[in-house]
PDB file of N, CA and C in Angstrom:
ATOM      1  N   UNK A   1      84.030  95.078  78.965  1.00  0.00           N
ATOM      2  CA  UNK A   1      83.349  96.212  79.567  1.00  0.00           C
ATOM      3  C   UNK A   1      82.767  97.105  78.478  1.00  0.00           C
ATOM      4  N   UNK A   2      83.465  97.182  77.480  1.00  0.00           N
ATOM      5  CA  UNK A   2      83.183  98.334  75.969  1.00  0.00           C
ATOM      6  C   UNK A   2      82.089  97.189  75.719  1.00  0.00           C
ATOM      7  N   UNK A   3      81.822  95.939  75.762  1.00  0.00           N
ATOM      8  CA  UNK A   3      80.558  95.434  75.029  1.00  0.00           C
ATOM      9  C   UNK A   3      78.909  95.937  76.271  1.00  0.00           C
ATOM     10  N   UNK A   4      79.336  96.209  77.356  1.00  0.00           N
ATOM     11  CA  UNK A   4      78.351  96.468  78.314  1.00  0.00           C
ATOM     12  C   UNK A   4      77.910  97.863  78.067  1.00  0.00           C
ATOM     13  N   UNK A   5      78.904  98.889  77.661  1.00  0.00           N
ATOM     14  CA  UNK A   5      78.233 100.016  77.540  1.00  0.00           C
ATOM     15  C   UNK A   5      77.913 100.122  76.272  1.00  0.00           C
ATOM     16  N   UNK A   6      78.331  99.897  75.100  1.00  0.00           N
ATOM     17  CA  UNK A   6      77.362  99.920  73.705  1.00  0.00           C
ATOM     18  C   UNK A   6      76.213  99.489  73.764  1.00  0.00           C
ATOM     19  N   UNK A   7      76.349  97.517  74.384  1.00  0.00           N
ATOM     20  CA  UNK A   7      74.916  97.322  73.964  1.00  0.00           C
ATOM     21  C   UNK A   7      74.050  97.378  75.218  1.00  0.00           C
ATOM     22  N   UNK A   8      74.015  97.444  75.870  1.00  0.00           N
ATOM     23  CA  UNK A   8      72.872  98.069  77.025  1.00  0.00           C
ATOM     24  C   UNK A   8      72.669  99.359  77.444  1.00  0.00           C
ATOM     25  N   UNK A   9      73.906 100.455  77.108  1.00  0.00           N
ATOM     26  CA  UNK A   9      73.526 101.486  77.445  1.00  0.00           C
ATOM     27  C   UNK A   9      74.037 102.739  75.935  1.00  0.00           C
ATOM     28  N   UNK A  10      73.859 102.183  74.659  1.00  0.00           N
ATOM     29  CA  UNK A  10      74.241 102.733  73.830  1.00  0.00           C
ATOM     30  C   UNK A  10      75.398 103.092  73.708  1.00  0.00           C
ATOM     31  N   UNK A  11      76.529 103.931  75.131  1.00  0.00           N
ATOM     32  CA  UNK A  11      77.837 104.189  74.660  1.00  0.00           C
ATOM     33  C   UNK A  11      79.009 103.506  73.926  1.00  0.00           C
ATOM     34  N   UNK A  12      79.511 104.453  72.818  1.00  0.00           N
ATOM     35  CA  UNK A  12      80.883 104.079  72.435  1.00  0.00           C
ATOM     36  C   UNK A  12      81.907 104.387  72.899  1.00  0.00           C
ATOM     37  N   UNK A  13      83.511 104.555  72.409  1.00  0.00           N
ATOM     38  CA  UNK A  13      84.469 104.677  73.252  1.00  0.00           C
ATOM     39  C   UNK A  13      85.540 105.445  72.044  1.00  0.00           C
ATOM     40  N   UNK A  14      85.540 106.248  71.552  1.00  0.00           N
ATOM     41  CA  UNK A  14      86.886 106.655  70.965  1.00  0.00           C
ATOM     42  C   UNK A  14      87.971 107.235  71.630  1.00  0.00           C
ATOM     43  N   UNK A  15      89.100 107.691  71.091  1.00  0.00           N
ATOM     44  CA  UNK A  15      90.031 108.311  71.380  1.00  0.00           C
ATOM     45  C   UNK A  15      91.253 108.105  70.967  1.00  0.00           C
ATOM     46  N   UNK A  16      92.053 108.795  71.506  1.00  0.00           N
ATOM     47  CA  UNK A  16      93.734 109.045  70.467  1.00  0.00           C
ATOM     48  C   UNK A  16      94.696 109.233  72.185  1.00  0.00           C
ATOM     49  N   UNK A  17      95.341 108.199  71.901  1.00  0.00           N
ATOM     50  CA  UNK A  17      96.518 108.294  73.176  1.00  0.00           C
ATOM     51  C   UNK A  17      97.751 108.650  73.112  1.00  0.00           C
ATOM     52  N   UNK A  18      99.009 109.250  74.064  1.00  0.00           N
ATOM     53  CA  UNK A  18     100.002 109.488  73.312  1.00  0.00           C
ATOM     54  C   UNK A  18     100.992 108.213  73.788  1.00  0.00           C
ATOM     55  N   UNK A  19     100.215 107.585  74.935  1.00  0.00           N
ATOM     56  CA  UNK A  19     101.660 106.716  75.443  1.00  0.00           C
ATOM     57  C   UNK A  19     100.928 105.653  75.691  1.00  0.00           C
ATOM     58  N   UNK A  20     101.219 104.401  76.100  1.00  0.00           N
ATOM     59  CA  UNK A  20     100.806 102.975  76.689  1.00  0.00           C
ATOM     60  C   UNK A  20     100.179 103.439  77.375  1.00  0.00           C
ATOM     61  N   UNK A  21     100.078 103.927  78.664  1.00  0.00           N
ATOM     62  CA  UNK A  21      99.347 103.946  80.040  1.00  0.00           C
ATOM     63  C   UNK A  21      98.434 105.448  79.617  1.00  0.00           C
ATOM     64  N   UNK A  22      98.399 106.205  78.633  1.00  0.00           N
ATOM     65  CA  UNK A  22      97.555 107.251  78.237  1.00  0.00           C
ATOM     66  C   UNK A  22      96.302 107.421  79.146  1.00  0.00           C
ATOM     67  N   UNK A  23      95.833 105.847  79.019  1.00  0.00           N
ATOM     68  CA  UNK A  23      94.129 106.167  78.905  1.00  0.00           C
ATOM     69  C   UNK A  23      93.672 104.603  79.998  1.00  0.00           C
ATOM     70  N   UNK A  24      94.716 104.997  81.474  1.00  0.00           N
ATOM     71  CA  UNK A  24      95.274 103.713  82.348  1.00  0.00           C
ATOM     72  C   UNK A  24      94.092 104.359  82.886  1.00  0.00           C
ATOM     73  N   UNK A  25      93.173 103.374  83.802  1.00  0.00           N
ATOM     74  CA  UNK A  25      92.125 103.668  84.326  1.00  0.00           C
ATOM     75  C   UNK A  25      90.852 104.094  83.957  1.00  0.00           C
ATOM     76  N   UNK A  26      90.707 103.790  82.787  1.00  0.00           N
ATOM     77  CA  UNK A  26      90.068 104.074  81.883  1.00  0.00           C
ATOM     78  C   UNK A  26      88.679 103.216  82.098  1.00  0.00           C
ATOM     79  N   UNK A  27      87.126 102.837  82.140  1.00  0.00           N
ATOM     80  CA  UNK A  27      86.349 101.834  82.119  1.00  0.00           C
ATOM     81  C   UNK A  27      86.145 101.239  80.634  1.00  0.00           C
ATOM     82  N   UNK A  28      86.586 101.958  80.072  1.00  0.00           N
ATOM     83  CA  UNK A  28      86.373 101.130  78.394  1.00  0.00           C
ATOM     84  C   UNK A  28      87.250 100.116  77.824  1.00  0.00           C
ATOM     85  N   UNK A  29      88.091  99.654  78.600  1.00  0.00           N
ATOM     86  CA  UNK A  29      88.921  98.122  78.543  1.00  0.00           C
ATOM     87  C   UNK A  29      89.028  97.695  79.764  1.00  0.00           C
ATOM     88  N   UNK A  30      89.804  96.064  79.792  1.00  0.00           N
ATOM     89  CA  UNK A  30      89.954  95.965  80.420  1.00  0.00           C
ATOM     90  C   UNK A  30      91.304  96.280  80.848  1.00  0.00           C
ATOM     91  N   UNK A  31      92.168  95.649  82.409  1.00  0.00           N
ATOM     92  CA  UNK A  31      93.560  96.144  82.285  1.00  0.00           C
ATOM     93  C   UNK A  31      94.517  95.544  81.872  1.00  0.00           C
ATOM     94  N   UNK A  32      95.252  96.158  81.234  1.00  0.00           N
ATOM     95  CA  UNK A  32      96.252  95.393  81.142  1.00  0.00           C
ATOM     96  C   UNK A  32      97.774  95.332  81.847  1.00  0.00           C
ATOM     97  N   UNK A  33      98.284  94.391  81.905  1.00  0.00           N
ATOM     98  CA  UNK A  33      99.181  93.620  82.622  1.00  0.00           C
ATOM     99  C   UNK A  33     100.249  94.781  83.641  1.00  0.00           C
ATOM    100  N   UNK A  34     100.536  95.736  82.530  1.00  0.00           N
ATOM    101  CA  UNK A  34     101.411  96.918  82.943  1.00  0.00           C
ATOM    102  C   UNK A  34      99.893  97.844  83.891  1.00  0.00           C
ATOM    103  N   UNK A  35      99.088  98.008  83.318  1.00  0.00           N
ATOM    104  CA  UNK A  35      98.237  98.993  84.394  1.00  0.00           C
ATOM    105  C   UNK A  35      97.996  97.739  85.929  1.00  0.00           C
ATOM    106  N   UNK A  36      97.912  96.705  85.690  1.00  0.00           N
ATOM    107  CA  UNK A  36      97.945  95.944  86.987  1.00  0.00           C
ATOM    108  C   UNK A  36      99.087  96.213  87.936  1.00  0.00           C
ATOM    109  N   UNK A  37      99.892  96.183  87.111  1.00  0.00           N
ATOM    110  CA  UNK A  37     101.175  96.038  88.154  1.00  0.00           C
ATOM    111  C   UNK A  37     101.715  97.629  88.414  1.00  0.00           C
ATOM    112  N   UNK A  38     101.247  99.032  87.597  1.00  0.00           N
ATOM    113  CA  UNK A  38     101.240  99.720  88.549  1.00  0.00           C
ATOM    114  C   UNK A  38     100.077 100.137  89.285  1.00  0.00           C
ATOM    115  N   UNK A  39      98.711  99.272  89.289  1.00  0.00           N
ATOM    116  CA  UNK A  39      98.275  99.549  90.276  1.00  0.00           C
ATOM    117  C   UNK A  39      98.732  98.839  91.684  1.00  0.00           C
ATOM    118  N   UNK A  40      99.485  97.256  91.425  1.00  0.00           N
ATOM    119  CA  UNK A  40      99.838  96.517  92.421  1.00  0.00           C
ATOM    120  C   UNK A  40     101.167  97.308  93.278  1.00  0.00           C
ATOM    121  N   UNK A  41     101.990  97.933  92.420  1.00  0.00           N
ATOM    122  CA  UNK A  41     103.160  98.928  92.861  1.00  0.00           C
ATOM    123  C   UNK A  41     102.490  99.875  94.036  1.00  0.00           C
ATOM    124  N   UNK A  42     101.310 100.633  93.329  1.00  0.00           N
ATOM    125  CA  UNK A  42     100.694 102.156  94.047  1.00  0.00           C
ATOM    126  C   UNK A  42     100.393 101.527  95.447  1.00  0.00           C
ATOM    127  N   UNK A  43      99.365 100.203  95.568  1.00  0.00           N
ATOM    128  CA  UNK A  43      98.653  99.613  96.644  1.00  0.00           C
ATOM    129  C   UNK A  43      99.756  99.149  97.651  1.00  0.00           C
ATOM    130  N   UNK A  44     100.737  98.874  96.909  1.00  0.00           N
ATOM    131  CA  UNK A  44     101.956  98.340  97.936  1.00  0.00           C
ATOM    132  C   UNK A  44     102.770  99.516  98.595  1.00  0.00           C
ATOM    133  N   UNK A  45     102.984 100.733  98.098  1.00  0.00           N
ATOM    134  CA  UNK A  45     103.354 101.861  98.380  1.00  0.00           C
ATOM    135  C   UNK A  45     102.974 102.327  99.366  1.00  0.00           C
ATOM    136  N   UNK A  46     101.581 102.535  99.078  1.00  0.00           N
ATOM    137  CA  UNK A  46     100.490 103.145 100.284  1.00  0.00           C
ATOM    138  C   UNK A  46     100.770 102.594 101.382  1.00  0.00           C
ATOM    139  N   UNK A  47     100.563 100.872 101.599  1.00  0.00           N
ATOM    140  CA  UNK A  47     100.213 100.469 102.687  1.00  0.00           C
ATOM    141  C   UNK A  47     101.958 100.148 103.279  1.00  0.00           C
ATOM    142  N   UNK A  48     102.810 100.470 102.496  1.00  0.00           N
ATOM    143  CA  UNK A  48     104.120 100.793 103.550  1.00  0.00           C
ATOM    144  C   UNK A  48     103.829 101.684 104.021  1.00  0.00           C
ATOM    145  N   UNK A  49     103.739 103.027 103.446  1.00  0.00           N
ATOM    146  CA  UNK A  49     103.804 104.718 104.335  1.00  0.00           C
ATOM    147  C   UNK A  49     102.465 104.225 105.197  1.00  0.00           C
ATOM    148  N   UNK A  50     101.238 103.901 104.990  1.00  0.00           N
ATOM    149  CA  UNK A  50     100.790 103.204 106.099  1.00  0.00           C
ATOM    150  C   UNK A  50     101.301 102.600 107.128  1.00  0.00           C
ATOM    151  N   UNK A  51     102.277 101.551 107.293  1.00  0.00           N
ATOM    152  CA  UNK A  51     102.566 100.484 108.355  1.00  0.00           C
ATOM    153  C   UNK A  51     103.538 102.122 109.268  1.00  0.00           C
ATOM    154  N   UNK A  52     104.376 102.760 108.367  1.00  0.00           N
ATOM    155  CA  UNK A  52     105.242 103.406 108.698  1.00  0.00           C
ATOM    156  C   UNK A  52     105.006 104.407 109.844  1.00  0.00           C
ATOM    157  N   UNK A  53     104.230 105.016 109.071  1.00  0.00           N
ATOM    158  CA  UNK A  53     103.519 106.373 109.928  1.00  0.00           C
ATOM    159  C   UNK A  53     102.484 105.646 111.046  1.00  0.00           C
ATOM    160  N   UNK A  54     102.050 104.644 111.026  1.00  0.00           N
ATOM    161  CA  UNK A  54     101.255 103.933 112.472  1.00  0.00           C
ATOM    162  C   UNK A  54     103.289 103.480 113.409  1.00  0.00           C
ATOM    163  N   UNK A  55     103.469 103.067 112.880  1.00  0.00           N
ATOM    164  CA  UNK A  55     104.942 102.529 113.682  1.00  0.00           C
ATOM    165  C   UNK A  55     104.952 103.714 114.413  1.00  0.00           C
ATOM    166  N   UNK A  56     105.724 104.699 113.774  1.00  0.00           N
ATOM    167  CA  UNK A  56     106.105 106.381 114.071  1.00  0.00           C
ATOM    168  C   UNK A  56     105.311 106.831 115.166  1.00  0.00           C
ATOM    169  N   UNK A  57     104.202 106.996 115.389  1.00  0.00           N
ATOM    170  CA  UNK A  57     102.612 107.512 115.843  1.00  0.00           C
ATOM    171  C   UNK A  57     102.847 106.533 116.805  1.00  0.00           C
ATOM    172  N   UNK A  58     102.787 105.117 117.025  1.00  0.00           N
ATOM    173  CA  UNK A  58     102.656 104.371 117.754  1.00  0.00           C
ATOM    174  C   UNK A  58     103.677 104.261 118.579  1.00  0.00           C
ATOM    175  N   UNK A  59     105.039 104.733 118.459  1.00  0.00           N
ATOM    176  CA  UNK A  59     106.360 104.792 118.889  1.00  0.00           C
ATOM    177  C   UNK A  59     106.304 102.766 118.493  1.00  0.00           C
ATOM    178  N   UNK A  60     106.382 101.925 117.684  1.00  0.00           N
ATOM    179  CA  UNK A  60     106.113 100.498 117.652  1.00  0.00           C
ATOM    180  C   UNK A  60     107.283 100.241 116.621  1.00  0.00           C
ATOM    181  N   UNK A  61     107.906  98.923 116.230  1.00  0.00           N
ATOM    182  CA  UNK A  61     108.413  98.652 114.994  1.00  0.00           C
ATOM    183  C   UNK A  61     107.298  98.586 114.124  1.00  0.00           C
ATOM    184  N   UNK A  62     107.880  98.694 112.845  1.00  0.00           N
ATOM    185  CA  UNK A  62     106.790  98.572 111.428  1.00  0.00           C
ATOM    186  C   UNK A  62     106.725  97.166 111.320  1.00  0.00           C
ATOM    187  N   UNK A  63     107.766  95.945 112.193  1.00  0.00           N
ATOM    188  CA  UNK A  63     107.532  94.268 112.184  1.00  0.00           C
ATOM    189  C   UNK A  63     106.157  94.376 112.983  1.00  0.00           C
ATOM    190  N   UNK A  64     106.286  94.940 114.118  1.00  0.00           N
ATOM    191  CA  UNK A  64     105.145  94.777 114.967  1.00  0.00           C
ATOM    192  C   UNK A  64     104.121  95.039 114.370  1.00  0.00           C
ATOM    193  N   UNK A  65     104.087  96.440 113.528  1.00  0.00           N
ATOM    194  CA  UNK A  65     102.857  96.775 113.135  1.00  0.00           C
ATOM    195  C   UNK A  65     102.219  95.756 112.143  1.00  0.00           C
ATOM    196  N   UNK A  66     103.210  95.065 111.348  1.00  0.00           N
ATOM    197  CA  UNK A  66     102.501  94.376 110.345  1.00  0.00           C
ATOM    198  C   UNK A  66     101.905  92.583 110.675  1.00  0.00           C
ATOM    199  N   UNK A  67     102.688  92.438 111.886  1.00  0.00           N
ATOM    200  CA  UNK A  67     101.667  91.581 113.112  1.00  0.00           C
ATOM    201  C   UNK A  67     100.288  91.591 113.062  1.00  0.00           C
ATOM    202  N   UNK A  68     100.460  92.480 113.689  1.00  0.00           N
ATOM    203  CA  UNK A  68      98.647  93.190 113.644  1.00  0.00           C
ATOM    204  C   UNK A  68      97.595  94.017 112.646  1.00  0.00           C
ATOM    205  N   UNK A  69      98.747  94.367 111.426  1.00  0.00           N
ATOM    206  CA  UNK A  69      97.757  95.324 110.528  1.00  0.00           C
ATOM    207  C   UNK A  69      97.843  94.231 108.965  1.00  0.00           C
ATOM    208  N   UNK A  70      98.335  93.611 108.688  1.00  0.00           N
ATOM    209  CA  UNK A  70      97.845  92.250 108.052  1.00  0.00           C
ATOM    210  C   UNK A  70      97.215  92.755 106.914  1.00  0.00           C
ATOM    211  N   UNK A  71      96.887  94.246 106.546  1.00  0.00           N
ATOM    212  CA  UNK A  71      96.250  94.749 105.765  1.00  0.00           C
ATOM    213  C   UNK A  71      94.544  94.444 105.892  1.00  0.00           C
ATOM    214  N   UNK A  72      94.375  94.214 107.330  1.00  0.00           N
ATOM    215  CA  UNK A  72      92.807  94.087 108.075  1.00  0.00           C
ATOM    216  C   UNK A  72      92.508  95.453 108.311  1.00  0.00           C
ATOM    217  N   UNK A  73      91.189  95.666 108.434  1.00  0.00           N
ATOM    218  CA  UNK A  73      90.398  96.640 108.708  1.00  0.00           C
ATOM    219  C   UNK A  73      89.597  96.438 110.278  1.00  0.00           C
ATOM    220  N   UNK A  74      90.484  96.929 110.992  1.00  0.00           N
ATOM    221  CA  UNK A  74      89.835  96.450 112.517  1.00  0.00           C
ATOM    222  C   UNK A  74      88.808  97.726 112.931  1.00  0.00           C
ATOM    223  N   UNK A  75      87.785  96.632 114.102  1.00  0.00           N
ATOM    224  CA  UNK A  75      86.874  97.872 114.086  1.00  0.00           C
ATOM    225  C   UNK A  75      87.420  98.747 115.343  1.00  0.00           C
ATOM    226  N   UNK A  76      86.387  99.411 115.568  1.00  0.00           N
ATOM    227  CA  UNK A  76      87.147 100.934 116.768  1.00  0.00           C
ATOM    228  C   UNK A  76      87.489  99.828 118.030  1.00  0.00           C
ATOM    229  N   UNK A  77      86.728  98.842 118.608  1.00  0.00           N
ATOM    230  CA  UNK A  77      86.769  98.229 120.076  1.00  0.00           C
ATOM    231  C   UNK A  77      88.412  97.355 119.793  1.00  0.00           C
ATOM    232  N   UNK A  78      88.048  96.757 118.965  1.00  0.00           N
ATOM    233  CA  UNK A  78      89.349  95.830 119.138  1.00  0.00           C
ATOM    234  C   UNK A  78      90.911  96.811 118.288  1.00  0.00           C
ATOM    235  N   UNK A  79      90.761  97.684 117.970  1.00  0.00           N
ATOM    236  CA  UNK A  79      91.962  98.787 117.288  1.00  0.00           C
ATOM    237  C   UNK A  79      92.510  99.095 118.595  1.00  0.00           C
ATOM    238  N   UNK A  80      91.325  99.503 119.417  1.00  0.00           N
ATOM    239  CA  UNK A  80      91.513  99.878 120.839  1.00  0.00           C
ATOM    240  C   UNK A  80      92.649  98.952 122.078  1.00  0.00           C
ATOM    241  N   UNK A  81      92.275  97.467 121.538  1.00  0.00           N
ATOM    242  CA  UNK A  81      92.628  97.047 122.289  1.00  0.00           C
ATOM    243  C   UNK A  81      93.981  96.756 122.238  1.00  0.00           C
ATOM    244  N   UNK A  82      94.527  96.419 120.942  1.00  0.00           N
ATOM    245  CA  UNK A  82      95.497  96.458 120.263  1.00  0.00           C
ATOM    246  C   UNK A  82      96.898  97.353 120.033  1.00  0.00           C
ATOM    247  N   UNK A  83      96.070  98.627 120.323  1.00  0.00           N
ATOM    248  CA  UNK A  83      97.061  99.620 120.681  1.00  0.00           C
ATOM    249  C   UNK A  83      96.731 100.728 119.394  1.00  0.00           C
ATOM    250  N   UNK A  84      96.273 100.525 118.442  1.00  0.00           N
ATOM    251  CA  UNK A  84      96.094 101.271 117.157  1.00  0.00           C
ATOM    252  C   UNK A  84      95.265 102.163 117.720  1.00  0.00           C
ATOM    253  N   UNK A  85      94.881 102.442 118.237  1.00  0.00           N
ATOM    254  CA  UNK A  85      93.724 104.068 118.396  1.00  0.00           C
ATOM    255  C   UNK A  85      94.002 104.538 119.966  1.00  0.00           C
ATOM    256  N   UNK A  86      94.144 105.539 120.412  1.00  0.00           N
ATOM    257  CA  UNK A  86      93.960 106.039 121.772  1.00  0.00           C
ATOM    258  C   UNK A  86      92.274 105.551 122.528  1.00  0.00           C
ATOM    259  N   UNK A  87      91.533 106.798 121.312  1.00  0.00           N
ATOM    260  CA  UNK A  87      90.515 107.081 121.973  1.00  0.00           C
ATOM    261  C   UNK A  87      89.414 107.020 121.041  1.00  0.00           C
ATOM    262  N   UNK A  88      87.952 106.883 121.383  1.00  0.00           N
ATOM    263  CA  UNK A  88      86.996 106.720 120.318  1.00  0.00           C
ATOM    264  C   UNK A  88      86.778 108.105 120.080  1.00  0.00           C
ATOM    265  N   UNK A  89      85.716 108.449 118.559  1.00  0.00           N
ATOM    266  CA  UNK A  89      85.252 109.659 118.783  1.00  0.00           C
ATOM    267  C   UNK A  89      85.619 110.000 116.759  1.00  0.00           C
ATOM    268  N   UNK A  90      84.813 111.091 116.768  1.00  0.00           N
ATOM    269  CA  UNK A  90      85.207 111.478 114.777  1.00  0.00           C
ATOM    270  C   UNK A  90      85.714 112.992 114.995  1.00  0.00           C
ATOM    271  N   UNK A  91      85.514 113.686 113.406  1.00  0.00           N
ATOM    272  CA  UNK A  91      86.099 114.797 113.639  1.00  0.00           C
ATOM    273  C   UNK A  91      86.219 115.399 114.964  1.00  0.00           C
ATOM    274  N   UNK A  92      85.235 116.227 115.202  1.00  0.00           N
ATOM    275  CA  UNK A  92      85.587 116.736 116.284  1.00  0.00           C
ATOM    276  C   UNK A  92      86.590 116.356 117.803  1.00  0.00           C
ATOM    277  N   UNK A  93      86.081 115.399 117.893  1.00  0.00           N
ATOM    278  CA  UNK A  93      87.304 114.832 118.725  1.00  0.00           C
ATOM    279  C   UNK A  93      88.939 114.671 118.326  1.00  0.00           C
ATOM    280  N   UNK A  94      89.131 114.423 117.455  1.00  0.00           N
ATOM    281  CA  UNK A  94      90.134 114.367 116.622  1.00  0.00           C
ATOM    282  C   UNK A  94      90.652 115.843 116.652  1.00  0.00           C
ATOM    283  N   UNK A  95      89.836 116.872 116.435  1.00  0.00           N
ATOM    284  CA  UNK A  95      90.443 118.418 116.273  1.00  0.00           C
ATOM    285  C   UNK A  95      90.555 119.094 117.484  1.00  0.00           C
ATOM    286  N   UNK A  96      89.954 118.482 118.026  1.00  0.00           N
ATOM    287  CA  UNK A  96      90.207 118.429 119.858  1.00  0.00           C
ATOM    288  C   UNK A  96      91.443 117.673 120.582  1.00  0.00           C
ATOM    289  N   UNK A  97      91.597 117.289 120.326  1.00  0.00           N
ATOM    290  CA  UNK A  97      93.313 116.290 120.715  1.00  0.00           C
ATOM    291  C   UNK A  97      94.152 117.071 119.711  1.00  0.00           C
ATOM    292  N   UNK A  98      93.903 117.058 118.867  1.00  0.00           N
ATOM    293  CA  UNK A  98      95.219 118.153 117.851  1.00  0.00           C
ATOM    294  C   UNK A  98      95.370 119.362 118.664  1.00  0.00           C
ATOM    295  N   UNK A  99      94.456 119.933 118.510  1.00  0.00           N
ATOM    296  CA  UNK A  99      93.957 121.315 119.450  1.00  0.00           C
ATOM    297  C   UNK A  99      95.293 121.398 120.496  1.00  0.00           C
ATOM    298  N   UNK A 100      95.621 120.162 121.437  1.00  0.00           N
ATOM    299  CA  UNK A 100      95.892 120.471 122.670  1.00  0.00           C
ATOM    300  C   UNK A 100      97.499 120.265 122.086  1.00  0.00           C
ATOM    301  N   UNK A 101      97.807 119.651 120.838  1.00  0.00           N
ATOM    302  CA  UNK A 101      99.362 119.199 121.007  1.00  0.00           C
ATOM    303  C   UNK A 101      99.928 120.818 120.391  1.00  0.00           C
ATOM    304  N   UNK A 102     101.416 121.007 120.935  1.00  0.00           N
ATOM    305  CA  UNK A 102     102.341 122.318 120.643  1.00  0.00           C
ATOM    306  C   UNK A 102     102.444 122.548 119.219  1.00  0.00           C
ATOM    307  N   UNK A 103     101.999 123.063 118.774  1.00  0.00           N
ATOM    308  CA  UNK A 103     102.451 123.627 117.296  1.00  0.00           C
ATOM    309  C   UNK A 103     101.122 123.499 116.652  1.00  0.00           C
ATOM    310  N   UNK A 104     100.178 123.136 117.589  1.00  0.00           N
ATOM    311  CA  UNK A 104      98.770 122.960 116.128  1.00  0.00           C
ATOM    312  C   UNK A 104      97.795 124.314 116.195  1.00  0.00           C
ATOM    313  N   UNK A 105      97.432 124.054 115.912  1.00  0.00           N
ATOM    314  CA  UNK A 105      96.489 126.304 115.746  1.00  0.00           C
ATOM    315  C   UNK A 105      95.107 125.102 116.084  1.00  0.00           C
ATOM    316  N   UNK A 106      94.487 125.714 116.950  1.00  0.00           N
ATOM    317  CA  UNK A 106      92.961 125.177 117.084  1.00  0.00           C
ATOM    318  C   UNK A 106      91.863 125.661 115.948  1.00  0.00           C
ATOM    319  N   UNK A 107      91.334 125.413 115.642  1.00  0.00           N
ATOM    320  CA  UNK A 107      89.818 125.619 114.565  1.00  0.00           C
ATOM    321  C   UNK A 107      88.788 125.737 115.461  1.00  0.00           C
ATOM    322  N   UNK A 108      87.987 127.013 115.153  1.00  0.00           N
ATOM    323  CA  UNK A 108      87.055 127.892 115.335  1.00  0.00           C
ATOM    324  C   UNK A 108      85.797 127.233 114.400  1.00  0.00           C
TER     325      UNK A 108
END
């Protein structure tokens, strides 16, 4: 990647790190083995508190959920059908159903 930005777009790359992962995410190398695996850690993290909080929300097991959430991106019709979404609709709708549950303050 450091040979793509010198020679096609002039940039160099210095710097001074204090630890291994200093300068993790960085575009001027590539990764290495330890920045893979905590990015593979972070991605695996997420998509538990993902499965979790749909379980929770869904009143569902997190087995069930991972049946169906496979780490797919379903669209609104078939989420629907599935059980993952109530209702269609974006913000506003969304702040409109909050709106109505006990404890939420509506937005003006």
């Amino acid at each position: 990647m450091s040979t793509f930005f010198k020679n096609k777009l002039g940039v160099t790359f210095d710097g001074v790190k204090t630890g291994p992962l200093a300068n993790a995410g960085n575009v001027d190398h590539p990764m290495t083995e330890q920045e893979k695996q905590l990015v593979q850690v972070s991605i695996e993290k997420i998509y538990a508190d993902f499965k979790q909080r749909v379980a929770e929300g869904r009143k569902k097991d997190t087995a069930y959920v991972e049946t169906i959430a496979q780490g797919r991106v379903w669209t609104g019709l078939k989420a629907k059908n599935i059980g993952l979404i109530d209702a269609y609709g974006g913000l506003t709708t969304a702040i409109a159903a909050a709106a109505k549950k006990p404890g939420w303050i509506a937005m003006k």
